[in-house]
C-alpha atoms as a PDB file:
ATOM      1  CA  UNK A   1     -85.309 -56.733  24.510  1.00  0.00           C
ATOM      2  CA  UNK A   2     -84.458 -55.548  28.598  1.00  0.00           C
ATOM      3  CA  UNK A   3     -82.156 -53.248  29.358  1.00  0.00           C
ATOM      4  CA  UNK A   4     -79.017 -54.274  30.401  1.00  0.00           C
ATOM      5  CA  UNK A   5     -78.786 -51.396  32.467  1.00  0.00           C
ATOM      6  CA  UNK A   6     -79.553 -51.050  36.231  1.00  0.00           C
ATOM      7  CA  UNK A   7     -82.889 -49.067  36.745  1.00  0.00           C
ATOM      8  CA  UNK A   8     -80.587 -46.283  37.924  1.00  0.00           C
ATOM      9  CA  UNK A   9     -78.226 -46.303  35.084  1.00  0.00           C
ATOM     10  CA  UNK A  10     -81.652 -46.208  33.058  1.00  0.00           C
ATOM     11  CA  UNK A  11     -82.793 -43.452  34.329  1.00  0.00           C
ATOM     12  CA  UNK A  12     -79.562 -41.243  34.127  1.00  0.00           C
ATOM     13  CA  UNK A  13     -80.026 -41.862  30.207  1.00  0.00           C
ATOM     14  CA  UNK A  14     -83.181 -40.883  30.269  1.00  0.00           C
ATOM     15  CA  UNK A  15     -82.510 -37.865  31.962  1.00  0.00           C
ATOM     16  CA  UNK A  16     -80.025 -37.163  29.704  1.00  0.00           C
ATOM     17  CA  UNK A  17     -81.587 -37.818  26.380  1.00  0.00           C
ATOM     18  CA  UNK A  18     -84.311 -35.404  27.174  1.00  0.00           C
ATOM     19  CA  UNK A  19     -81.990 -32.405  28.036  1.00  0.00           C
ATOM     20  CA  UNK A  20     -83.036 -29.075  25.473  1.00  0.00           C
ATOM     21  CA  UNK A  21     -79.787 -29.781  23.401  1.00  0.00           C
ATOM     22  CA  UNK A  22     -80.884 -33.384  22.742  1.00  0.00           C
ATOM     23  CA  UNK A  23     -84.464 -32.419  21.151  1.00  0.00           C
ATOM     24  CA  UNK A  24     -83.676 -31.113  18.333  1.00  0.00           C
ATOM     25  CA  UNK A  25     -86.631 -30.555  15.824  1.00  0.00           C
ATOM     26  CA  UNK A  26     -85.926 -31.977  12.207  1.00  0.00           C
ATOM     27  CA  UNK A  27     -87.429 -31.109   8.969  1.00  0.00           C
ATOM     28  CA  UNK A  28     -88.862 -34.541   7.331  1.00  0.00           C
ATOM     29  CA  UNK A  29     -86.501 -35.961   4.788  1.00  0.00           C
ATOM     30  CA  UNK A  30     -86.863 -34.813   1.024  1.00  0.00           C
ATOM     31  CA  UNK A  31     -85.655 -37.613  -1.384  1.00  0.00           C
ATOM     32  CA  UNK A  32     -87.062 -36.118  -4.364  1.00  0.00           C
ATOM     33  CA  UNK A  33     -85.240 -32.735  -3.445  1.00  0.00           C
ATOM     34  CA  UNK A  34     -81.822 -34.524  -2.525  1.00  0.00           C
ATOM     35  CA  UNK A  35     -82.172 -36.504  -5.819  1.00  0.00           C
ATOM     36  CA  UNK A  36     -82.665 -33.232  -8.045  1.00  0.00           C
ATOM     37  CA  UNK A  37     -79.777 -31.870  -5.951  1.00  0.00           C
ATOM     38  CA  UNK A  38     -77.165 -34.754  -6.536  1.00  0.00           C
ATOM     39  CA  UNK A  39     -78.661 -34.509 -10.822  1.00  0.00           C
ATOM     40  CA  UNK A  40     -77.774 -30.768 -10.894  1.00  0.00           C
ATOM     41  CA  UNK A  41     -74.182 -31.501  -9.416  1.00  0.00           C
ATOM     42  CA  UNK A  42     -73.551 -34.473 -11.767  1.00  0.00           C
ATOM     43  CA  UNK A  43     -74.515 -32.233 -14.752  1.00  0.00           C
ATOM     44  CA  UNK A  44     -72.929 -29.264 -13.737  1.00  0.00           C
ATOM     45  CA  UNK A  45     -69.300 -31.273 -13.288  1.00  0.00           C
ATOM     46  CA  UNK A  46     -70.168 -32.598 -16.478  1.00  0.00           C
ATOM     47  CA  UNK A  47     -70.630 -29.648 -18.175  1.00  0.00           C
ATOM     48  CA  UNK A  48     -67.622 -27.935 -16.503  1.00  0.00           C
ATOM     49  CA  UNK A  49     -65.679 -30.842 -17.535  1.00  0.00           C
ATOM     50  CA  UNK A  50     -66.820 -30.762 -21.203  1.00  0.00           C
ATOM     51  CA  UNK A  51     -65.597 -26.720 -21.004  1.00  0.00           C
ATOM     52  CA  UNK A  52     -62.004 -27.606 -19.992  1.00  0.00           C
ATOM     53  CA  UNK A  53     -61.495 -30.367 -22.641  1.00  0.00           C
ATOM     54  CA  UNK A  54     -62.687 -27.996 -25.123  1.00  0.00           C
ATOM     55  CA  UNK A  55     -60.136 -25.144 -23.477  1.00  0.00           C
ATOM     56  CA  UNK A  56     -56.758 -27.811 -23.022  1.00  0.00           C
ATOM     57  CA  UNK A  57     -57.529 -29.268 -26.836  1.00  0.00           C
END
């Protein structure tokens, strides 16, 4: 797909984008660790919520 920018305009962007603040190094994405992490939330709510049922009844 061209740019619908001028060359110019392209080049100011691509100065930009390659400032220090813009390369930013990234650790690769975990799904196995974010799914463990959103199980041990789920069960922990449930268990807290199991705890306050038994404390109000």
């Amino acid at each position: 797909m061209p740019s619908r920018l001028t060359p110019e305009d392209q080049q100011k962007v691509d100065q930009y984008l390659n400032l220090p603040q813009h390369q930013v190094d990234r650790k690769p994405f975990r799904p196995w660790r974010l799914l463990a992490m959103v199980l041990v939330v789920v069960v922990a709510l449930g268990l807290l919520s199991r705890l306050l049922s038994r404390l109000v009844l």
